[in-house]
PDB file of N, CA and C in Angstrom:
ATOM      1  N   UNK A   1      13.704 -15.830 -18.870  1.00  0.00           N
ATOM      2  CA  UNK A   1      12.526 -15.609 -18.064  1.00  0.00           C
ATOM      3  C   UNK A   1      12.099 -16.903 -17.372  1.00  0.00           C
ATOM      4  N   UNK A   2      12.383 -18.060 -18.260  1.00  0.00           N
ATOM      5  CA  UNK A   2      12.058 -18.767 -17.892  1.00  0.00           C
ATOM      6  C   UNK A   2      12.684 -19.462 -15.396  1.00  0.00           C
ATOM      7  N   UNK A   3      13.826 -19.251 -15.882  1.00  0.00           N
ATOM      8  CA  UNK A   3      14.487 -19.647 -14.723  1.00  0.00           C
ATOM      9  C   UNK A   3      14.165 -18.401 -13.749  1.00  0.00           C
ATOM     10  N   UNK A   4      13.686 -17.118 -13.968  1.00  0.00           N
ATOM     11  CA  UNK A   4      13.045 -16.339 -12.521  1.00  0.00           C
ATOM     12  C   UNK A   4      11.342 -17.020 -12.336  1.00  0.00           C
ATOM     13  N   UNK A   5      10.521 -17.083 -13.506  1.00  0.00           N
ATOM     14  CA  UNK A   5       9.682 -17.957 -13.363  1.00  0.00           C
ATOM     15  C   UNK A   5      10.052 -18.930 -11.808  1.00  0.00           C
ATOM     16  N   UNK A   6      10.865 -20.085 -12.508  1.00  0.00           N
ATOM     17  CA  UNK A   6      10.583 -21.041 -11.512  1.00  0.00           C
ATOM     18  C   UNK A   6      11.543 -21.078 -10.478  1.00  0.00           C
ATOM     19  N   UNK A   7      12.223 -19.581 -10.159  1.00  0.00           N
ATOM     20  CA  UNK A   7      12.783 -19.665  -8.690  1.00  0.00           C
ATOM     21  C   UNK A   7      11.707 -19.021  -7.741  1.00  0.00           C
ATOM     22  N   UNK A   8      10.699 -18.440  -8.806  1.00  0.00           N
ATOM     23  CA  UNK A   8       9.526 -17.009  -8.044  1.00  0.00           C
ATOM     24  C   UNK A   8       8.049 -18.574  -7.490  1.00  0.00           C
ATOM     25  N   UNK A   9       8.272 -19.169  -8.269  1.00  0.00           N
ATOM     26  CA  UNK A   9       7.356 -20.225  -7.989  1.00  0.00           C
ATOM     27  C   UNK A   9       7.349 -21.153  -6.644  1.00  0.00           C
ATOM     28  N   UNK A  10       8.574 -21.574  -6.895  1.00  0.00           N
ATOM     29  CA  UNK A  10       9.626 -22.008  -5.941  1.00  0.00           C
ATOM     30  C   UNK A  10       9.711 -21.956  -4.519  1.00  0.00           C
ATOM     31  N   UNK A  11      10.092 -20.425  -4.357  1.00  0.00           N
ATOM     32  CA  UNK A  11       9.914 -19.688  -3.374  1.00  0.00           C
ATOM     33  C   UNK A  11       8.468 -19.128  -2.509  1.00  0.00           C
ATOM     34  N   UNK A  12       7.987 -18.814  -3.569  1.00  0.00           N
ATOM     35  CA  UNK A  12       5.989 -18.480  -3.272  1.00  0.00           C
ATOM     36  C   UNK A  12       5.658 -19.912  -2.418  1.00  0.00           C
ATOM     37  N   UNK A  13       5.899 -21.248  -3.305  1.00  0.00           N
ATOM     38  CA  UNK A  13       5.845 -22.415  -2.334  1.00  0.00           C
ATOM     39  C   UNK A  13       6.194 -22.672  -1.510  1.00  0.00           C
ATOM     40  N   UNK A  14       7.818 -22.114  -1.108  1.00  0.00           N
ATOM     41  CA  UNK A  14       8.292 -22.360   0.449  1.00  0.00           C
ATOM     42  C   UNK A  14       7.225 -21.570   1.447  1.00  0.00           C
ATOM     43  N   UNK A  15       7.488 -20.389   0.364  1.00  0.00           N
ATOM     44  CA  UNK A  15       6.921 -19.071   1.356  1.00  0.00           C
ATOM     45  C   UNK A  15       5.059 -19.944   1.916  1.00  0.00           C
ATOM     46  N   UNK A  16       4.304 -20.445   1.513  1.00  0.00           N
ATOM     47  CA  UNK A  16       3.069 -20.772   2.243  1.00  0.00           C
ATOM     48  C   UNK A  16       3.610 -22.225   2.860  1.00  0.00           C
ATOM     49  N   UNK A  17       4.463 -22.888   3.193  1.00  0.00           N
ATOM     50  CA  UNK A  17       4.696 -23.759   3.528  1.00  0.00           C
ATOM     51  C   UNK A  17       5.724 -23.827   5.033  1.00  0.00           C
ATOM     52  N   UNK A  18       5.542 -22.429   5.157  1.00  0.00           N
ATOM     53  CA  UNK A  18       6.563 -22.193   6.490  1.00  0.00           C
ATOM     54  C   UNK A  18       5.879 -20.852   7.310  1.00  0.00           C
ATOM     55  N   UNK A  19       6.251 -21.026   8.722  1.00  0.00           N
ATOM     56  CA  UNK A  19       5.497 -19.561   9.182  1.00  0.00           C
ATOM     57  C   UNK A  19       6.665 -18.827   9.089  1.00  0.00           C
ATOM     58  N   UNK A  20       6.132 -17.929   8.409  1.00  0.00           N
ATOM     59  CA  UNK A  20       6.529 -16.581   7.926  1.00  0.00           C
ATOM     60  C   UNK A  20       7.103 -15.580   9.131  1.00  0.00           C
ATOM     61  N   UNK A  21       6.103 -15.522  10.015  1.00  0.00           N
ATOM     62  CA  UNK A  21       6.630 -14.950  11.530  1.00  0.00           C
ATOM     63  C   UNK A  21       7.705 -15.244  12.588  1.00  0.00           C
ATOM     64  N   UNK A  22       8.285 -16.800  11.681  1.00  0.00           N
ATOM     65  CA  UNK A  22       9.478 -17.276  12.235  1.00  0.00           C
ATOM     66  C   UNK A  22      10.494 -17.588  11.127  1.00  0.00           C
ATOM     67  N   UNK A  23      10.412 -17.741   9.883  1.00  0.00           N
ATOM     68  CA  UNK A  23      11.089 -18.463   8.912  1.00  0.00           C
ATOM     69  C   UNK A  23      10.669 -17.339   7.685  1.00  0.00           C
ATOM     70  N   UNK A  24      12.209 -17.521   7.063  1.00  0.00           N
ATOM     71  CA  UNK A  24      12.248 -16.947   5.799  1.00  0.00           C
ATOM     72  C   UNK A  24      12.893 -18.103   5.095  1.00  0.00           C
ATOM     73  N   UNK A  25      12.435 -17.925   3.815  1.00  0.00           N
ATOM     74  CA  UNK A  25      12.966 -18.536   2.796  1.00  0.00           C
ATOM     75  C   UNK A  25      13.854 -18.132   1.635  1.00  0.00           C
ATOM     76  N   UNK A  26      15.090 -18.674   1.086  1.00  0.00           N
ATOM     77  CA  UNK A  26      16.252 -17.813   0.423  1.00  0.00           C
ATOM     78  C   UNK A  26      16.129 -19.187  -1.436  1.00  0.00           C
ATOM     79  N   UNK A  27      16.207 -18.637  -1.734  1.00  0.00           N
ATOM     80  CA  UNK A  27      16.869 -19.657  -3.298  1.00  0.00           C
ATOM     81  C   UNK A  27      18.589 -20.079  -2.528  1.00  0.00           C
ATOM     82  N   UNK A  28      18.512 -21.458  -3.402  1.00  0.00           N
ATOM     83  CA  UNK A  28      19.830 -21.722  -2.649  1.00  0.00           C
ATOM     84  C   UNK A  28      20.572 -22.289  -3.884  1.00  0.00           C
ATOM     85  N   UNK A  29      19.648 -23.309  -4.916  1.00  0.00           N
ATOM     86  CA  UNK A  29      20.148 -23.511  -6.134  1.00  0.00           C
ATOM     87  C   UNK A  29      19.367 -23.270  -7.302  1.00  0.00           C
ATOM     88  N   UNK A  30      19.364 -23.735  -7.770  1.00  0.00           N
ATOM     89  CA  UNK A  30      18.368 -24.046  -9.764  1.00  0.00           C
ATOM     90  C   UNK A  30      19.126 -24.517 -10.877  1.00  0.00           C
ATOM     91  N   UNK A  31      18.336 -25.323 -11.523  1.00  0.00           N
ATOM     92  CA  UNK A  31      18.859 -25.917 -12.572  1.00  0.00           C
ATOM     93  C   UNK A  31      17.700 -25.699 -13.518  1.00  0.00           C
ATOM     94  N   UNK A  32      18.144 -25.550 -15.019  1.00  0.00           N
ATOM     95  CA  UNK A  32      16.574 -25.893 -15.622  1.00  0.00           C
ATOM     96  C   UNK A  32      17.340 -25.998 -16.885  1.00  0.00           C
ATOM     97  N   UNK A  33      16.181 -26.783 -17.593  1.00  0.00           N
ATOM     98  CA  UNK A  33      16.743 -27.779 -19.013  1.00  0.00           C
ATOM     99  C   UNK A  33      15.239 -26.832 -19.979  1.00  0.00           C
ATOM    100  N   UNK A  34      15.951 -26.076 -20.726  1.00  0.00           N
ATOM    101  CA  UNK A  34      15.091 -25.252 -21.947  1.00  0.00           C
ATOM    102  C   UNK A  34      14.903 -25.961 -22.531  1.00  0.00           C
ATOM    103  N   UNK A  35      13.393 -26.481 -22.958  1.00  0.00           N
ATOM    104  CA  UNK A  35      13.414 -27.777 -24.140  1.00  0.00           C
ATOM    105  C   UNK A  35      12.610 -27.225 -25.521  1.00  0.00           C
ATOM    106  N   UNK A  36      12.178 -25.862 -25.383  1.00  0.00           N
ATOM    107  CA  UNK A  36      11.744 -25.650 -26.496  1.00  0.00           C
ATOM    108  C   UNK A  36      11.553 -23.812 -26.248  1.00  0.00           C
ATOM    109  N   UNK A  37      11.853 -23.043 -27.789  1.00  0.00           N
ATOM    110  CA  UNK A  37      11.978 -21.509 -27.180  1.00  0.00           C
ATOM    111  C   UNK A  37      10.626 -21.168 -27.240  1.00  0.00           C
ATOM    112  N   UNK A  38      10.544 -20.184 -26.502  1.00  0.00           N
ATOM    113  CA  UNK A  38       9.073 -19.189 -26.206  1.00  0.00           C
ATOM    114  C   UNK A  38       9.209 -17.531 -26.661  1.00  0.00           C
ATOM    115  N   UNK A  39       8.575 -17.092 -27.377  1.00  0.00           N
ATOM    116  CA  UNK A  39       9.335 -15.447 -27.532  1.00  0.00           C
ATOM    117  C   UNK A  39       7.709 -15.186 -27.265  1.00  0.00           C
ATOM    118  N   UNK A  40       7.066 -15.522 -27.330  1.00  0.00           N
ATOM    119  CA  UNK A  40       5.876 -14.745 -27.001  1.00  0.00           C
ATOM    120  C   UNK A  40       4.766 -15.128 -26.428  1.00  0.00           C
ATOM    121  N   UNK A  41       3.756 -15.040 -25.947  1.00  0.00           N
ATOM    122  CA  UNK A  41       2.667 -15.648 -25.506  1.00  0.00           C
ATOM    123  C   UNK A  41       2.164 -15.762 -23.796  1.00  0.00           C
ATOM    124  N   UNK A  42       1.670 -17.063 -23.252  1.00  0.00           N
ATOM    125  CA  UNK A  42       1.478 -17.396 -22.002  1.00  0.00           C
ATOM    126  C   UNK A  42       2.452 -18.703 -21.594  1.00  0.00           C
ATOM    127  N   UNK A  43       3.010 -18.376 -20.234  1.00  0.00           N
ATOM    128  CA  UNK A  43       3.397 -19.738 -19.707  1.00  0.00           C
ATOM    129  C   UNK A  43       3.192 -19.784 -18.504  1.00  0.00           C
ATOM    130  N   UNK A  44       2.879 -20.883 -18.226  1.00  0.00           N
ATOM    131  CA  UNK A  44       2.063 -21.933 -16.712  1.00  0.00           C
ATOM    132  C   UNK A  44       3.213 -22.051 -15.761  1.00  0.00           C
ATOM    133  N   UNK A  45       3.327 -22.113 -14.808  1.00  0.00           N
ATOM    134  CA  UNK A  45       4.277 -23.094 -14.060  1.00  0.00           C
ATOM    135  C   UNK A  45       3.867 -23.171 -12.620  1.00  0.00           C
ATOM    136  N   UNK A  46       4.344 -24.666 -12.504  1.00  0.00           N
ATOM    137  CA  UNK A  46       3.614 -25.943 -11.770  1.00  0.00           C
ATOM    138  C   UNK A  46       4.713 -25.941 -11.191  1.00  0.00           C
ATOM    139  N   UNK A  47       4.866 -25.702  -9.640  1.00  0.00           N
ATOM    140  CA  UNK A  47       5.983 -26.023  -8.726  1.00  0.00           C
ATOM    141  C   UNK A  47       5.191 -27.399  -7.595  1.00  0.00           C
ATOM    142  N   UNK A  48       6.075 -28.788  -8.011  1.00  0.00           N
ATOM    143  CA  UNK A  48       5.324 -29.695  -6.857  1.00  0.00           C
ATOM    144  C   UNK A  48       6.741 -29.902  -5.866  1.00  0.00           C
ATOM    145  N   UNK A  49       6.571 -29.918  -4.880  1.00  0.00           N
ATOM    146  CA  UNK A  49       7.519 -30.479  -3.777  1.00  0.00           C
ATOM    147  C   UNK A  49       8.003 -31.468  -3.590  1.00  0.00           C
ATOM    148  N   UNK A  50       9.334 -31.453  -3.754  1.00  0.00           N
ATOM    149  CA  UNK A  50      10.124 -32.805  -4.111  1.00  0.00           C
ATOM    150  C   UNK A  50      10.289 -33.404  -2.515  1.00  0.00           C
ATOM    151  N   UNK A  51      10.768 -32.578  -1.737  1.00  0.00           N
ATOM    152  CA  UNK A  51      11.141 -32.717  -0.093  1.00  0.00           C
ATOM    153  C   UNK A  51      10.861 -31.534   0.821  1.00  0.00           C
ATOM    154  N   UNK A  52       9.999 -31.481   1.719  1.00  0.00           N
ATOM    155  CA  UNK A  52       9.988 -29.954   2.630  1.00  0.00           C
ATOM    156  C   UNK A  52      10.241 -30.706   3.573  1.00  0.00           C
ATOM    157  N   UNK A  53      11.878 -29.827   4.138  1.00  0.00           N
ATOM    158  CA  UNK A  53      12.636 -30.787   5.070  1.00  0.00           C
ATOM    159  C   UNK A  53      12.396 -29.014   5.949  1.00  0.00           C
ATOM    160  N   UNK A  54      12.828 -29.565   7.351  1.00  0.00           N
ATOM    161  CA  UNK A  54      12.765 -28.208   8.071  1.00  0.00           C
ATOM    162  C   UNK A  54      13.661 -27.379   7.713  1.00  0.00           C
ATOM    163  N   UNK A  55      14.890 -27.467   6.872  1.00  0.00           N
ATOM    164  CA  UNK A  55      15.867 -26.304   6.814  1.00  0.00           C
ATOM    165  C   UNK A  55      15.778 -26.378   5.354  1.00  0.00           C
ATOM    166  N   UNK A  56      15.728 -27.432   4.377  1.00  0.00           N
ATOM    167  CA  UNK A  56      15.248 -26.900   2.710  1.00  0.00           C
ATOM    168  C   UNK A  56      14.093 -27.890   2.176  1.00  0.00           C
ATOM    169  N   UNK A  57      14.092 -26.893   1.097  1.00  0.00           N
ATOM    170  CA  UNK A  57      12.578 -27.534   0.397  1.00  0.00           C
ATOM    171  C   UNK A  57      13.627 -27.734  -0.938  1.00  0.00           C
ATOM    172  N   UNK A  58      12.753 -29.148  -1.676  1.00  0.00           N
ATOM    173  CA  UNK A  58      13.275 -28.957  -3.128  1.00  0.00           C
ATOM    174  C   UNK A  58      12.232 -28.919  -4.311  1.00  0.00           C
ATOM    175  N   UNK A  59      12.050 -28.399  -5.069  1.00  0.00           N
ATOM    176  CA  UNK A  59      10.986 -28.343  -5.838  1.00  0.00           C
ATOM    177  C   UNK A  59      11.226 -28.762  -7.317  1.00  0.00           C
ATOM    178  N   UNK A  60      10.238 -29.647  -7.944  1.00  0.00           N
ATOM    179  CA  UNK A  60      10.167 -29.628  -9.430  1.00  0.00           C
ATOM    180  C   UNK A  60       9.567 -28.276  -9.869  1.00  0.00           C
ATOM    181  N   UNK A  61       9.765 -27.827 -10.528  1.00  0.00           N
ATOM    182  CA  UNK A  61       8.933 -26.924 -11.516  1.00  0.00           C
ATOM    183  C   UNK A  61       8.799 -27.101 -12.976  1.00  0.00           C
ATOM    184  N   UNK A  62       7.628 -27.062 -13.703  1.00  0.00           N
ATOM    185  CA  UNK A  62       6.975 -27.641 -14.931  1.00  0.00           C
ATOM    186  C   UNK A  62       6.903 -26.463 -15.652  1.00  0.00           C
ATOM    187  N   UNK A  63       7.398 -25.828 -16.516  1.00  0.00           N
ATOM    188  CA  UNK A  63       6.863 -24.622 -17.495  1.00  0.00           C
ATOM    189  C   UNK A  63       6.139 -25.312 -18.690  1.00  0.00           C
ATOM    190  N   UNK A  64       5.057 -24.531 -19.211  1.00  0.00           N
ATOM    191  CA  UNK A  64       4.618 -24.939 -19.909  1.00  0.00           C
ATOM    192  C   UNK A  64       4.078 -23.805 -20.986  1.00  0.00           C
ATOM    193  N   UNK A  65       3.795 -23.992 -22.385  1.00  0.00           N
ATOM    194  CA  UNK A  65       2.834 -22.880 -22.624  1.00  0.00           C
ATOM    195  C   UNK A  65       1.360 -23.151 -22.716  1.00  0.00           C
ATOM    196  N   UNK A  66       0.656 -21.971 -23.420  1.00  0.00           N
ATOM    197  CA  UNK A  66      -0.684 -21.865 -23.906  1.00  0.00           C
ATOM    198  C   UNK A  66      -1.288 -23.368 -24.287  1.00  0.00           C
ATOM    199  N   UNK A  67      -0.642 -23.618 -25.204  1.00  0.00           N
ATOM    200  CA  UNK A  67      -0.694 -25.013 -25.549  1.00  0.00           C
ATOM    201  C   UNK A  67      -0.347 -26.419 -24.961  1.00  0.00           C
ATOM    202  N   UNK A  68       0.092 -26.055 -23.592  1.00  0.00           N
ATOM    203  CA  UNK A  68       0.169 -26.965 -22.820  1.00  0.00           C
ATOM    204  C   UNK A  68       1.515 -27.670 -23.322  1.00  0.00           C
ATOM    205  N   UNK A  69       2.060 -27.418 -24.279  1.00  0.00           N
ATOM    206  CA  UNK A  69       3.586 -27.819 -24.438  1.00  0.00           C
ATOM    207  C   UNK A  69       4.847 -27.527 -23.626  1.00  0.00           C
ATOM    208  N   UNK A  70       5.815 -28.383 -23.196  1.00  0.00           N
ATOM    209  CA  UNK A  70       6.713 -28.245 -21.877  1.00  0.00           C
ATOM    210  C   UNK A  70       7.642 -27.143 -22.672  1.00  0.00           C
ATOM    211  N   UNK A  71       7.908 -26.032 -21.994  1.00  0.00           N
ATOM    212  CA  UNK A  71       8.949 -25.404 -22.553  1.00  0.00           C
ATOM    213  C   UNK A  71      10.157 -25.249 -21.247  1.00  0.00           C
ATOM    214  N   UNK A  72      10.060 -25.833 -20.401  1.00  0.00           N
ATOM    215  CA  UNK A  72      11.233 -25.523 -19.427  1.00  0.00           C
ATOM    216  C   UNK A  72      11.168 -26.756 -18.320  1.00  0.00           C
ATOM    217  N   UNK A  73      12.017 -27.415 -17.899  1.00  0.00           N
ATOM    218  CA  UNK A  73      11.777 -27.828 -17.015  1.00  0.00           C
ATOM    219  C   UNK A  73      13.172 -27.762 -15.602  1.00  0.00           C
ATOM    220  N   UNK A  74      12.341 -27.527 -14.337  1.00  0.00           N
ATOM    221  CA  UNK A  74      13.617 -26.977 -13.699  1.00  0.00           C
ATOM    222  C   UNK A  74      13.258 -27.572 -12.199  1.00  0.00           C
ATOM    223  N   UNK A  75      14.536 -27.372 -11.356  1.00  0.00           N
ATOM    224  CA  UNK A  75      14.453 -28.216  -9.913  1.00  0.00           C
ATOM    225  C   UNK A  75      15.057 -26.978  -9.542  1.00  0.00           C
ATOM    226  N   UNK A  76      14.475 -26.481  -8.406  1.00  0.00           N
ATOM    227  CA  UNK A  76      15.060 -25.316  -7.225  1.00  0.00           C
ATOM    228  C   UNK A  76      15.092 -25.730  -5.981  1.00  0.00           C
ATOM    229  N   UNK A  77      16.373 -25.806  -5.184  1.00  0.00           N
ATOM    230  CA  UNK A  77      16.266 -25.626  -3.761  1.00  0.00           C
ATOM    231  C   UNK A  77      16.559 -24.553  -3.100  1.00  0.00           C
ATOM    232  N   UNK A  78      15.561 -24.598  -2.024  1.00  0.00           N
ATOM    233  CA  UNK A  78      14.907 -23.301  -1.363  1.00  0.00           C
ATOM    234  C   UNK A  78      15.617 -23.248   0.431  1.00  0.00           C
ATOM    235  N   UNK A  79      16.414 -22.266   0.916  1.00  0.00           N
ATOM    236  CA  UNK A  79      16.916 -22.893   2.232  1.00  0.00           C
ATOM    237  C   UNK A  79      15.650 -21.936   3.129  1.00  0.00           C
ATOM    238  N   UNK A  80      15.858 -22.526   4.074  1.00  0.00           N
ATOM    239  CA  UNK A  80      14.145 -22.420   5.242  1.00  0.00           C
ATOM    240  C   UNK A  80      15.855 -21.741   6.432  1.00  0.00           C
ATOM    241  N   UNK A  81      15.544 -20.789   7.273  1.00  0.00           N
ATOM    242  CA  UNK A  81      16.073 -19.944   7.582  1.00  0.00           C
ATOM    243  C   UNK A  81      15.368 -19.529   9.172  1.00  0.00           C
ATOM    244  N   UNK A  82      16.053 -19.404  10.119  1.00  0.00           N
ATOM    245  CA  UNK A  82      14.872 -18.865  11.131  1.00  0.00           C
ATOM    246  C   UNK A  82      15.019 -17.222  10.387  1.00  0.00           C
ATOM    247  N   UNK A  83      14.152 -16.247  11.238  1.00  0.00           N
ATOM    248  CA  UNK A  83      14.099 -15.063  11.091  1.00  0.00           C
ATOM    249  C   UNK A  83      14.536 -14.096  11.865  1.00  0.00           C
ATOM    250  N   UNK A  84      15.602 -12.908  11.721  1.00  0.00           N
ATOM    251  CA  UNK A  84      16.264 -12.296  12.665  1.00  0.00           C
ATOM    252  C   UNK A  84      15.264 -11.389  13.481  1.00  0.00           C
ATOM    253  N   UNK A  85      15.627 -11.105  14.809  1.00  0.00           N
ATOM    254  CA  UNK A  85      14.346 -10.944  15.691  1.00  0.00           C
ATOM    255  C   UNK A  85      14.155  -9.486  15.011  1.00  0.00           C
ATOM    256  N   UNK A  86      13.208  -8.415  15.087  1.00  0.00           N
ATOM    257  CA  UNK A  86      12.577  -7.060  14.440  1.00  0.00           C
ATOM    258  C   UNK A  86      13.098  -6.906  13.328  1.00  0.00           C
ATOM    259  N   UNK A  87      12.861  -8.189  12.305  1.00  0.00           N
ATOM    260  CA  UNK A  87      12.402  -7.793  10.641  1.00  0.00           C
ATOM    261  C   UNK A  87      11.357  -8.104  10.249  1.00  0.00           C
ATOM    262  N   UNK A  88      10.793  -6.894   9.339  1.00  0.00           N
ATOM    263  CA  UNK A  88       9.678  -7.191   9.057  1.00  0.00           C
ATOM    264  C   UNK A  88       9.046  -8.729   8.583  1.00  0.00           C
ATOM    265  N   UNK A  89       7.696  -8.761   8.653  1.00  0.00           N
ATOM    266  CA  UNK A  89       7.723 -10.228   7.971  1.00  0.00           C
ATOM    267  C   UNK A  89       6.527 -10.020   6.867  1.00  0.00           C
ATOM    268  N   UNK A  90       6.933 -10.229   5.813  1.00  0.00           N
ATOM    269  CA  UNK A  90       5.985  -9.476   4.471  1.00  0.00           C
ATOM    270  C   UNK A  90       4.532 -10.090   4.292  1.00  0.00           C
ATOM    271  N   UNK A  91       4.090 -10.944   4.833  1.00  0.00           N
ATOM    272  CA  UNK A  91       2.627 -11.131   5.351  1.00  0.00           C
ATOM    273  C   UNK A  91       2.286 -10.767   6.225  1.00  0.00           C
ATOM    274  N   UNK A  92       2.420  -9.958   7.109  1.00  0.00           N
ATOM    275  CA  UNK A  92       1.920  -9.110   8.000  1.00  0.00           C
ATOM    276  C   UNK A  92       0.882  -7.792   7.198  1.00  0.00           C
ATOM    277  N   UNK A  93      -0.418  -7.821   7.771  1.00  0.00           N
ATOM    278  CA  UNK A  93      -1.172  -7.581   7.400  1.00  0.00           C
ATOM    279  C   UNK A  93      -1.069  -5.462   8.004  1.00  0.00           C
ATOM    280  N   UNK A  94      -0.203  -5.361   8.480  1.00  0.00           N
ATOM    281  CA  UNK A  94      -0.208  -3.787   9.228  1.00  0.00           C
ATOM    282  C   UNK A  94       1.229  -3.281   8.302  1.00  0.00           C
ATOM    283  N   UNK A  95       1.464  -3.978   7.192  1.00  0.00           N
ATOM    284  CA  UNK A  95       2.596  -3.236   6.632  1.00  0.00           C
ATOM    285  C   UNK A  95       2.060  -2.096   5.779  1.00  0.00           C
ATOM    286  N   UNK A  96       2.965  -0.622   5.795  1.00  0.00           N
ATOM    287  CA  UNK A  96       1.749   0.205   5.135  1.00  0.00           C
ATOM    288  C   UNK A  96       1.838   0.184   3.618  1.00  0.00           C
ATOM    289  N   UNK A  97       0.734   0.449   2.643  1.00  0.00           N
ATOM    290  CA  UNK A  97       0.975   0.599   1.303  1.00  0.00           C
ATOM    291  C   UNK A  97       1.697   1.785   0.949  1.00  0.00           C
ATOM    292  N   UNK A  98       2.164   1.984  -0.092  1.00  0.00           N
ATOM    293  CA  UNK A  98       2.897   2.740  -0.699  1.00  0.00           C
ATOM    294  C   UNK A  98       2.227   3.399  -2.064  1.00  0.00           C
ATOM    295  N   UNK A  99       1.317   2.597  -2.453  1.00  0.00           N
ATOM    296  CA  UNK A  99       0.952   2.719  -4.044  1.00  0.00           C
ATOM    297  C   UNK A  99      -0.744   3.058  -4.261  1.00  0.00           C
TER     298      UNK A  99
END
């Protein structure tokens, strides 16, 4: 869980860090070092920006739990993408609900 955690983090960060109406953002790598197990509870994670270059971003990400103890620590790069012309773009506020 830990490593969708911090590709979903990752990405959420590219994703407000680029216009959306022109640029998508893809996972391109990840690495992450498990430093202690978690089977139950809450965990945090802290994505800070290592580089937001115009074509990738690289990110630290910090897992942590309840207790503020590190249980994961991981680096994702994110590739920045233009956007193919009539696809949707998922912040667009006229997309209809479903649910």
């Amino acid at each position: 869980i830990s490593v969708v955690l911090a590709e979903s983090v990752a990405s959420l960060g590219s994703a407000l860090n680029i216009d959306p109406s022109r640029q998508m953002a893809f996972g391109l790598e990840i690495n992450a070092n498990h430093l202690r197990p978690k089977r139950e509870g809450q965990l945090t994670a802290v994505a800070t920006p290592i580089q937001l270059g115009r074509t990738t971003h690289v990110w630290d990400i910090r897992i942590s739990d309840e207790n503020e103890k590190l249980v994961c620590i991981s680096r994702c790069t994110v590739a920045i993408v233009d956007r193919p012309p009539n696809t949707v773009n998922p912040f667009d506020k006229d997309i209809p609900s479903f649910g």
